[in-house]
PDB file of N, CA and C in Angstrom:
ATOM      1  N   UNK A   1      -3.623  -4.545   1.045  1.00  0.00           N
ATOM      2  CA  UNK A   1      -4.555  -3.620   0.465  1.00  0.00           C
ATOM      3  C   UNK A   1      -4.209  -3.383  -1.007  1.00  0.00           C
ATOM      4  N   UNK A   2      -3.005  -3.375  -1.057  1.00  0.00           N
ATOM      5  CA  UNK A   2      -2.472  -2.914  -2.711  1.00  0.00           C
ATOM      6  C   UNK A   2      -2.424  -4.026  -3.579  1.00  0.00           C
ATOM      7  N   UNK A   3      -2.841  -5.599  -3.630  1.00  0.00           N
ATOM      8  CA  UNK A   3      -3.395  -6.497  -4.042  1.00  0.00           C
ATOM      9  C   UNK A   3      -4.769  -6.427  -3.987  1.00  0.00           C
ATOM     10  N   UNK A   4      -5.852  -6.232  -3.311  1.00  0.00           N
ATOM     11  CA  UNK A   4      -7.201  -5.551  -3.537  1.00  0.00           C
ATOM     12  C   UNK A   4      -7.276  -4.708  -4.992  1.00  0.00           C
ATOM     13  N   UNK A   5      -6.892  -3.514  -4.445  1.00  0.00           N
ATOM     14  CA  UNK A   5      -6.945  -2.626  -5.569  1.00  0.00           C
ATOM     15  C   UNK A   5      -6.436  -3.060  -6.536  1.00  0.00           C
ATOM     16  N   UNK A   6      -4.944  -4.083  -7.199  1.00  0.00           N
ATOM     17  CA  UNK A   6      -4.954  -4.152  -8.269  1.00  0.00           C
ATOM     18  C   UNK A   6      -5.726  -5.513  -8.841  1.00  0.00           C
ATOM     19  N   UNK A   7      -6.396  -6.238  -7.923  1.00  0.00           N
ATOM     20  CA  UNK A   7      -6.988  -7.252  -8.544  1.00  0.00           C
ATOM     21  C   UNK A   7      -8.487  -6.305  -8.720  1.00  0.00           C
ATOM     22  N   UNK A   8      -9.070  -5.213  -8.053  1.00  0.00           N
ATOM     23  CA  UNK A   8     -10.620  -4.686  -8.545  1.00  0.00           C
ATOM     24  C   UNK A   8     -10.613  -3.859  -9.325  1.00  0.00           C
ATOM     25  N   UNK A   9      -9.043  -3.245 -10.044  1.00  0.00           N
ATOM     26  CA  UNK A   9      -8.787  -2.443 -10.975  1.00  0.00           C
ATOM     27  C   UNK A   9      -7.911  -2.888 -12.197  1.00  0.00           C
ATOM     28  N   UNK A  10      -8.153  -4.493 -11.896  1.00  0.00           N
ATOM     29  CA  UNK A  10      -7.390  -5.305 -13.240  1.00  0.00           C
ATOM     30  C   UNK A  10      -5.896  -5.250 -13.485  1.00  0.00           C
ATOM     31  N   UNK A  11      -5.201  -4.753 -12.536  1.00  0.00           N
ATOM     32  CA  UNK A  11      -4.202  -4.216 -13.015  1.00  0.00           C
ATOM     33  C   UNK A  11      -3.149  -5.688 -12.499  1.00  0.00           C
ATOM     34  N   UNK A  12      -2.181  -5.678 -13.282  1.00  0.00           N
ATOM     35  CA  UNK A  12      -0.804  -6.286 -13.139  1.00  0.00           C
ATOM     36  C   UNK A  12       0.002  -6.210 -11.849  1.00  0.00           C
ATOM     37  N   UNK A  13       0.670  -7.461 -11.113  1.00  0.00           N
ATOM     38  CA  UNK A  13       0.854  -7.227 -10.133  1.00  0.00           C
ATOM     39  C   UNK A  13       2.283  -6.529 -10.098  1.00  0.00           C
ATOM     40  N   UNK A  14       2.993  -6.377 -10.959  1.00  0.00           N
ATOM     41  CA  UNK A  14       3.777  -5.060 -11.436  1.00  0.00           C
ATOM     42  C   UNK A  14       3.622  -3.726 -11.320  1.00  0.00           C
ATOM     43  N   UNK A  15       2.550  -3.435 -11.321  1.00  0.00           N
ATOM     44  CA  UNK A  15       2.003  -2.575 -11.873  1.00  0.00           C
ATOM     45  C   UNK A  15       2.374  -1.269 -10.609  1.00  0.00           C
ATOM     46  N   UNK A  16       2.858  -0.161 -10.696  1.00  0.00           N
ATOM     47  CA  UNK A  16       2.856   0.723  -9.374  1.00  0.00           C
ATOM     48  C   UNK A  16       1.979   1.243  -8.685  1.00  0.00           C
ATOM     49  N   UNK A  17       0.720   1.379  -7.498  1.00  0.00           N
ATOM     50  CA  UNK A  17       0.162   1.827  -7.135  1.00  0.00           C
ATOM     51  C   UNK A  17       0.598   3.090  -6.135  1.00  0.00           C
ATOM     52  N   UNK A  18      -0.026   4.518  -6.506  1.00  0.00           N
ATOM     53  CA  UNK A  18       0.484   5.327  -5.806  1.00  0.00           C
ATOM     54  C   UNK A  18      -0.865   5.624  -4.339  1.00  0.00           C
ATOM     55  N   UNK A  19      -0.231   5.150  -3.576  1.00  0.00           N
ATOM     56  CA  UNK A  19      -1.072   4.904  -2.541  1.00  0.00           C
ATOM     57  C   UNK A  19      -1.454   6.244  -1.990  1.00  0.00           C
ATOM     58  N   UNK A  20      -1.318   7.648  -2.492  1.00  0.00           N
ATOM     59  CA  UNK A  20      -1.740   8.907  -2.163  1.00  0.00           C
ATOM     60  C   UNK A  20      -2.618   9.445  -3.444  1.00  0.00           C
ATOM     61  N   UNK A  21      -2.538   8.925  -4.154  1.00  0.00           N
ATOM     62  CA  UNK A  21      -3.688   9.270  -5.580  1.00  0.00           C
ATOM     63  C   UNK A  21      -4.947   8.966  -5.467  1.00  0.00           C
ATOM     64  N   UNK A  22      -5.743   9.780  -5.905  1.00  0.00           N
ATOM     65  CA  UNK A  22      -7.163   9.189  -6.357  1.00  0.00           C
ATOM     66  C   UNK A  22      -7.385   8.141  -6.605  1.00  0.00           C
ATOM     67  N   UNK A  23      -8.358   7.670  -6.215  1.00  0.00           N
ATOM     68  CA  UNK A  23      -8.673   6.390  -6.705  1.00  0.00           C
ATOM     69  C   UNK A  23      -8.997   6.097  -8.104  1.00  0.00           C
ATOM     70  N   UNK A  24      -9.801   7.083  -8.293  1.00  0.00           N
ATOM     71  CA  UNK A  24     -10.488   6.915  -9.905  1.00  0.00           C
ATOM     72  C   UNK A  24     -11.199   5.857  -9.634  1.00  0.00           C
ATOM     73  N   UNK A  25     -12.048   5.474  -9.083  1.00  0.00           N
ATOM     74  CA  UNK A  25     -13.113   4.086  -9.221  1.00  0.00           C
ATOM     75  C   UNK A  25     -14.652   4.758  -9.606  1.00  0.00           C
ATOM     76  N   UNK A  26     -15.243   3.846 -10.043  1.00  0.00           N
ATOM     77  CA  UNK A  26     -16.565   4.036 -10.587  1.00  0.00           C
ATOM     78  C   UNK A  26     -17.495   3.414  -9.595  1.00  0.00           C
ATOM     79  N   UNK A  27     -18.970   3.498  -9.119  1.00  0.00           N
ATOM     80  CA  UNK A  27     -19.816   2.560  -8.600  1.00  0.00           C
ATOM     81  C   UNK A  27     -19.554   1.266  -8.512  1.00  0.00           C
ATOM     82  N   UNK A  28     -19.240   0.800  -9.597  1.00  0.00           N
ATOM     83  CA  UNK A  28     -19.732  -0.785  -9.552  1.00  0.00           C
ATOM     84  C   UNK A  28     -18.037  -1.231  -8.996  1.00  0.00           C
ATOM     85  N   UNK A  29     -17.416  -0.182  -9.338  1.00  0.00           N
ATOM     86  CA  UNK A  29     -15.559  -0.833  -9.064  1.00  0.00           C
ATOM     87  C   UNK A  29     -15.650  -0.664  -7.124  1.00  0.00           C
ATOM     88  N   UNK A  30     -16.621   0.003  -6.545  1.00  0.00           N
ATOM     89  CA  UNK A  30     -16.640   0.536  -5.655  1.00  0.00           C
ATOM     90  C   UNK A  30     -17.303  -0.650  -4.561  1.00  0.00           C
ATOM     91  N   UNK A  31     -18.326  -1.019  -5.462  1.00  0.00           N
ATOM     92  CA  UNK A  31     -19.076  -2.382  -4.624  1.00  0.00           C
ATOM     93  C   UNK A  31     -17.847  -3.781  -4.885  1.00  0.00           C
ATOM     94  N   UNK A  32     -17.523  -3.622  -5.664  1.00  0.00           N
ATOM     95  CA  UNK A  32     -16.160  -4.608  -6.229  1.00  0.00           C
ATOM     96  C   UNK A  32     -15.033  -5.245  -5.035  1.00  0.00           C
ATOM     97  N   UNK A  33     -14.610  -3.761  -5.309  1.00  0.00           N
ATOM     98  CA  UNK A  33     -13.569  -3.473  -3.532  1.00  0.00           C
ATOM     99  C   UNK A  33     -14.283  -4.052  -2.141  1.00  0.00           C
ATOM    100  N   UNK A  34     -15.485  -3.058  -2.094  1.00  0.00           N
ATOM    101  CA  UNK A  34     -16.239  -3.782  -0.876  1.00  0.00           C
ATOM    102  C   UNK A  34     -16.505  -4.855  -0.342  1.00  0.00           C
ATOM    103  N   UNK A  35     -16.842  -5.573  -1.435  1.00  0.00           N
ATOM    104  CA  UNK A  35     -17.032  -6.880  -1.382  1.00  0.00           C
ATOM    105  C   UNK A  35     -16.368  -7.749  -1.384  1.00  0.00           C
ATOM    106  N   UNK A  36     -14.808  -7.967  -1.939  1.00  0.00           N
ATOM    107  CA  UNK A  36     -13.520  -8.027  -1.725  1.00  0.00           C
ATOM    108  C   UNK A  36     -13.031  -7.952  -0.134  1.00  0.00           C
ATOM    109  N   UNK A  37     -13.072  -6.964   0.270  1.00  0.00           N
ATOM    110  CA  UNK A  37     -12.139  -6.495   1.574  1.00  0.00           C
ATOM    111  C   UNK A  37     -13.277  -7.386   2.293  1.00  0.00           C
ATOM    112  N   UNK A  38     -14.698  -7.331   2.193  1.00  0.00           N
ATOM    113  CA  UNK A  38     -15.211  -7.721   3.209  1.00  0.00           C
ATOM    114  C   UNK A  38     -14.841  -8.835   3.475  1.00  0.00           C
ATOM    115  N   UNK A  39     -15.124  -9.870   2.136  1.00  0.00           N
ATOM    116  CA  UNK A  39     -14.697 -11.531   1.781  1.00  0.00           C
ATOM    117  C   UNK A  39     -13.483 -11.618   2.839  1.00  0.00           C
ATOM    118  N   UNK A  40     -12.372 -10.698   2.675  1.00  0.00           N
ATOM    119  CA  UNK A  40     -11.181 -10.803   3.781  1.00  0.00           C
ATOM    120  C   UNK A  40     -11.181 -10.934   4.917  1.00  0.00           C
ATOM    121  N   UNK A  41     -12.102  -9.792   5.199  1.00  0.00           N
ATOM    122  CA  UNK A  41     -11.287  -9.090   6.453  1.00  0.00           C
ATOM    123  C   UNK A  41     -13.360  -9.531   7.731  1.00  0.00           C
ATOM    124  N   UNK A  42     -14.138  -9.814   6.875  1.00  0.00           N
ATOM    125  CA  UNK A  42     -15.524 -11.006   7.785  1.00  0.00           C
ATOM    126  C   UNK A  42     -14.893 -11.669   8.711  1.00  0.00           C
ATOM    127  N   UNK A  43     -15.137 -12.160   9.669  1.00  0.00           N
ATOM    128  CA  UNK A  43     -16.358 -10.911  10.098  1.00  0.00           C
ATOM    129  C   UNK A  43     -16.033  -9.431  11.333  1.00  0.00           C
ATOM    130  N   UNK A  44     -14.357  -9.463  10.841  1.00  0.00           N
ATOM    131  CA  UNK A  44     -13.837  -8.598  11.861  1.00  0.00           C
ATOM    132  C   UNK A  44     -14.204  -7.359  11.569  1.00  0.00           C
ATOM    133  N   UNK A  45     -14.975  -7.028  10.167  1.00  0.00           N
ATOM    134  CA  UNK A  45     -15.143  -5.667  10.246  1.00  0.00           C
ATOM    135  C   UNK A  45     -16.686  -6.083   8.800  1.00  0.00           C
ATOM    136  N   UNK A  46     -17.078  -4.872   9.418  1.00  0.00           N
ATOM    137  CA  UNK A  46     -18.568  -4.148   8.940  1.00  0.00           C
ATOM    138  C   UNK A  46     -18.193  -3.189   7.433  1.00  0.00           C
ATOM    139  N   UNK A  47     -17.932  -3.131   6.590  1.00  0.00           N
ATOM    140  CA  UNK A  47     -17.537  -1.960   5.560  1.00  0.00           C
ATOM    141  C   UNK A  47     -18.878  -1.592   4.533  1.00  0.00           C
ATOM    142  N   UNK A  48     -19.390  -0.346   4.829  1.00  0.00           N
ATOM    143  CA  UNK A  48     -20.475  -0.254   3.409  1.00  0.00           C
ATOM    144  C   UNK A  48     -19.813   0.496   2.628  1.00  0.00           C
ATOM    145  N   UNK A  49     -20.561   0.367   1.416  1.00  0.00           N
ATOM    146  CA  UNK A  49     -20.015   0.922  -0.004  1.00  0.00           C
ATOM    147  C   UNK A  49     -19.568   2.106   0.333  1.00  0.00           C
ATOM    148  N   UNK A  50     -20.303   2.859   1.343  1.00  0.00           N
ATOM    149  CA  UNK A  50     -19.988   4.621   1.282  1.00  0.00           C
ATOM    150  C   UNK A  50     -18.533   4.743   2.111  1.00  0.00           C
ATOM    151  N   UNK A  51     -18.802   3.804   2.850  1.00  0.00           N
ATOM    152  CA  UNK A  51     -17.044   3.798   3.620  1.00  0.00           C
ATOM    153  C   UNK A  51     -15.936   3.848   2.250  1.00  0.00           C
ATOM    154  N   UNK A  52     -16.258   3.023   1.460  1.00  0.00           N
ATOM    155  CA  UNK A  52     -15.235   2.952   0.160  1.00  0.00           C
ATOM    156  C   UNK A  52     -15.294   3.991  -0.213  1.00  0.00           C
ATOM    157  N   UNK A  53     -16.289   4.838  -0.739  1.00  0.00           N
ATOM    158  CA  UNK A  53     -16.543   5.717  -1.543  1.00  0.00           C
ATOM    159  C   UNK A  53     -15.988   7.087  -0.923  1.00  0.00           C
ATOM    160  N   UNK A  54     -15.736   7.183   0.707  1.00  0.00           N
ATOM    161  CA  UNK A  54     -15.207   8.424   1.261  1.00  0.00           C
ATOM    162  C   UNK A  54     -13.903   8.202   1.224  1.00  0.00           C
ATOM    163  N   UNK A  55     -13.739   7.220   0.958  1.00  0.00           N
ATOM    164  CA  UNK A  55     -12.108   6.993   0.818  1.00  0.00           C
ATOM    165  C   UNK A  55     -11.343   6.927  -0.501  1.00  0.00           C
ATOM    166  N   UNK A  56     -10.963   8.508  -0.920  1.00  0.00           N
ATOM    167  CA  UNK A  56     -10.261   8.454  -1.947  1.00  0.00           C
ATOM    168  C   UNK A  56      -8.988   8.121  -2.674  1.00  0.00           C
ATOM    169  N   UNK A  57      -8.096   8.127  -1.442  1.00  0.00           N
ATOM    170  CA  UNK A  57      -6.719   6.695  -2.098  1.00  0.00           C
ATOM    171  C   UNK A  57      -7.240   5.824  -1.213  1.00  0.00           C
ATOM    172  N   UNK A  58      -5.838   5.211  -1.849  1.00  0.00           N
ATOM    173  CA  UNK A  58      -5.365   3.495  -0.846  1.00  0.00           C
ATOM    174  C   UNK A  58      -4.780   3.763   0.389  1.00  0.00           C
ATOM    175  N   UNK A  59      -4.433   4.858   0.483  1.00  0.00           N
ATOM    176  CA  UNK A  59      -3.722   5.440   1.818  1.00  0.00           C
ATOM    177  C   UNK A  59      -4.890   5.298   3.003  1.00  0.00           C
ATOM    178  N   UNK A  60      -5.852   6.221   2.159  1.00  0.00           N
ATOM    179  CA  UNK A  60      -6.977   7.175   3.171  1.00  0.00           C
ATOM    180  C   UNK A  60      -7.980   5.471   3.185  1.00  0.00           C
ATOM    181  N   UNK A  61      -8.631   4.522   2.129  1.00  0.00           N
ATOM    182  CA  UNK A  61      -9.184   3.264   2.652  1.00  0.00           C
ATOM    183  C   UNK A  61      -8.309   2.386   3.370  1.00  0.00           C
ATOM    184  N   UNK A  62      -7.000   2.015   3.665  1.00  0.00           N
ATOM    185  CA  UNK A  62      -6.367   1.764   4.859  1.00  0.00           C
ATOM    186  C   UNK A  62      -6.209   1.927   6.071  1.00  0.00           C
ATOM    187  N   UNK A  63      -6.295   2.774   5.635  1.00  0.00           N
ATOM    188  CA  UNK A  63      -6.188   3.704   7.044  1.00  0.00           C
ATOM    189  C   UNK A  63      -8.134   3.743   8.108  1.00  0.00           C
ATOM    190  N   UNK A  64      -8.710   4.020   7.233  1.00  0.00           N
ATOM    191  CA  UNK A  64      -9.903   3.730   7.670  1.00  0.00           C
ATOM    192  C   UNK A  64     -10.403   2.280   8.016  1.00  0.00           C
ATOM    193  N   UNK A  65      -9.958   0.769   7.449  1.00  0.00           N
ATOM    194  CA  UNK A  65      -9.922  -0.241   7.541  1.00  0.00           C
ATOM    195  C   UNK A  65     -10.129  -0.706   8.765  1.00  0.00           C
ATOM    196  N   UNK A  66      -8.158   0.177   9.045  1.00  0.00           N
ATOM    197  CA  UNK A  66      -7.192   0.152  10.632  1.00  0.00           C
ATOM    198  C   UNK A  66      -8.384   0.906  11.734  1.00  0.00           C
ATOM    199  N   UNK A  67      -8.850   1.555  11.229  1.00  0.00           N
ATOM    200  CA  UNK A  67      -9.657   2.189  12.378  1.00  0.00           C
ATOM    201  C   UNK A  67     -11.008   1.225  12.735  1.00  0.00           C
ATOM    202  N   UNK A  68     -11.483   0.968  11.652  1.00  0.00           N
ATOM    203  CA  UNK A  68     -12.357   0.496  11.768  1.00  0.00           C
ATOM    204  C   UNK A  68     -12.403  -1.092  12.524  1.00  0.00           C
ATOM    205  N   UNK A  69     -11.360  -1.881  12.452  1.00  0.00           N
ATOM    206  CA  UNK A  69     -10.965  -3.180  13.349  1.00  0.00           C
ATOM    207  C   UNK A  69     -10.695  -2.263  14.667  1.00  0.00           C
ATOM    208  N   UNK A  70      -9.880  -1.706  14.901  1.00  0.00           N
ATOM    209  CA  UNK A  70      -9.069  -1.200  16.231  1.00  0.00           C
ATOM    210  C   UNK A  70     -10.544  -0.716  16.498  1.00  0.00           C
ATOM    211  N   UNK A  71     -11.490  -0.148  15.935  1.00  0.00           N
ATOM    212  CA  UNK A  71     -12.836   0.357  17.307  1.00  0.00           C
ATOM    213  C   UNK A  71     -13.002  -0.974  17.433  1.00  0.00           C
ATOM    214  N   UNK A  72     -13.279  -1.742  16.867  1.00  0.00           N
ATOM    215  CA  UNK A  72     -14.210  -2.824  16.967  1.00  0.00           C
ATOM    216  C   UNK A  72     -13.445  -3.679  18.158  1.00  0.00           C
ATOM    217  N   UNK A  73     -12.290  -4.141  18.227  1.00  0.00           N
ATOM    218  CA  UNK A  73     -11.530  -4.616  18.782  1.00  0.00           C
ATOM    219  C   UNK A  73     -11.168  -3.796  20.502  1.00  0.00           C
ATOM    220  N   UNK A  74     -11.750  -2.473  20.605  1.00  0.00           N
ATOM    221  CA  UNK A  74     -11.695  -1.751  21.692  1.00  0.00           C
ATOM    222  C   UNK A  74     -13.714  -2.003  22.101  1.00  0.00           C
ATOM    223  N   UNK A  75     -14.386  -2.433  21.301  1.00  0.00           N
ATOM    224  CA  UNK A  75     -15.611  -2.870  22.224  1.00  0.00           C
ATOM    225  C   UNK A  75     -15.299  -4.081  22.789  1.00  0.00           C
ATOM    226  N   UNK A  76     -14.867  -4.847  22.268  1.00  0.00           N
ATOM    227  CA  UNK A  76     -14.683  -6.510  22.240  1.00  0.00           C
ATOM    228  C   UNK A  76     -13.918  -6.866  23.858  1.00  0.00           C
ATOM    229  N   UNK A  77     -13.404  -5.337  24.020  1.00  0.00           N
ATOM    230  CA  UNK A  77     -12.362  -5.951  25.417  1.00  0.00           C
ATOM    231  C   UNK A  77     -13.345  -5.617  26.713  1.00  0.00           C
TER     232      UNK A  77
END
């Protein structure tokens, strides 16, 4: 996840991400991510923009990710 964010926020892979902070993302950084994680994580999970957008760190969109496979993966059985 913390390669996501620093490749849709330009940042250096140095760079420290505090995975309990704000995100600070804008709209378009928002469809960015989305579209990203989806590219990944297709077709095990469904993500719309607003899922990103309720998720204000990297903590809290992880964590929602995890939930979001684990339901999916509890219809599947």
């Amino acid at each position: 996840m913390s390669n996501v964010i620093r490749q849709t926020l330009k940042l250096e892979p140095t760079d420290a991400i505090d995975i309990e902070a704000d995100m600070g993302i804008d709209s378009r950084m928002r469809i960015e991510l989305r579209n990203i994680l989806q590219c990944i994580l297709a077709p095990k999970i469904s993500l719309t923009v607003n899922g990103v957008s309720e998720a204000k760190s990297v903590k809290h969109l992880a964590m929602r990710v995890r939930e979001i496979i684990l339901q999916d993966n509890v219809k599947e059985v």
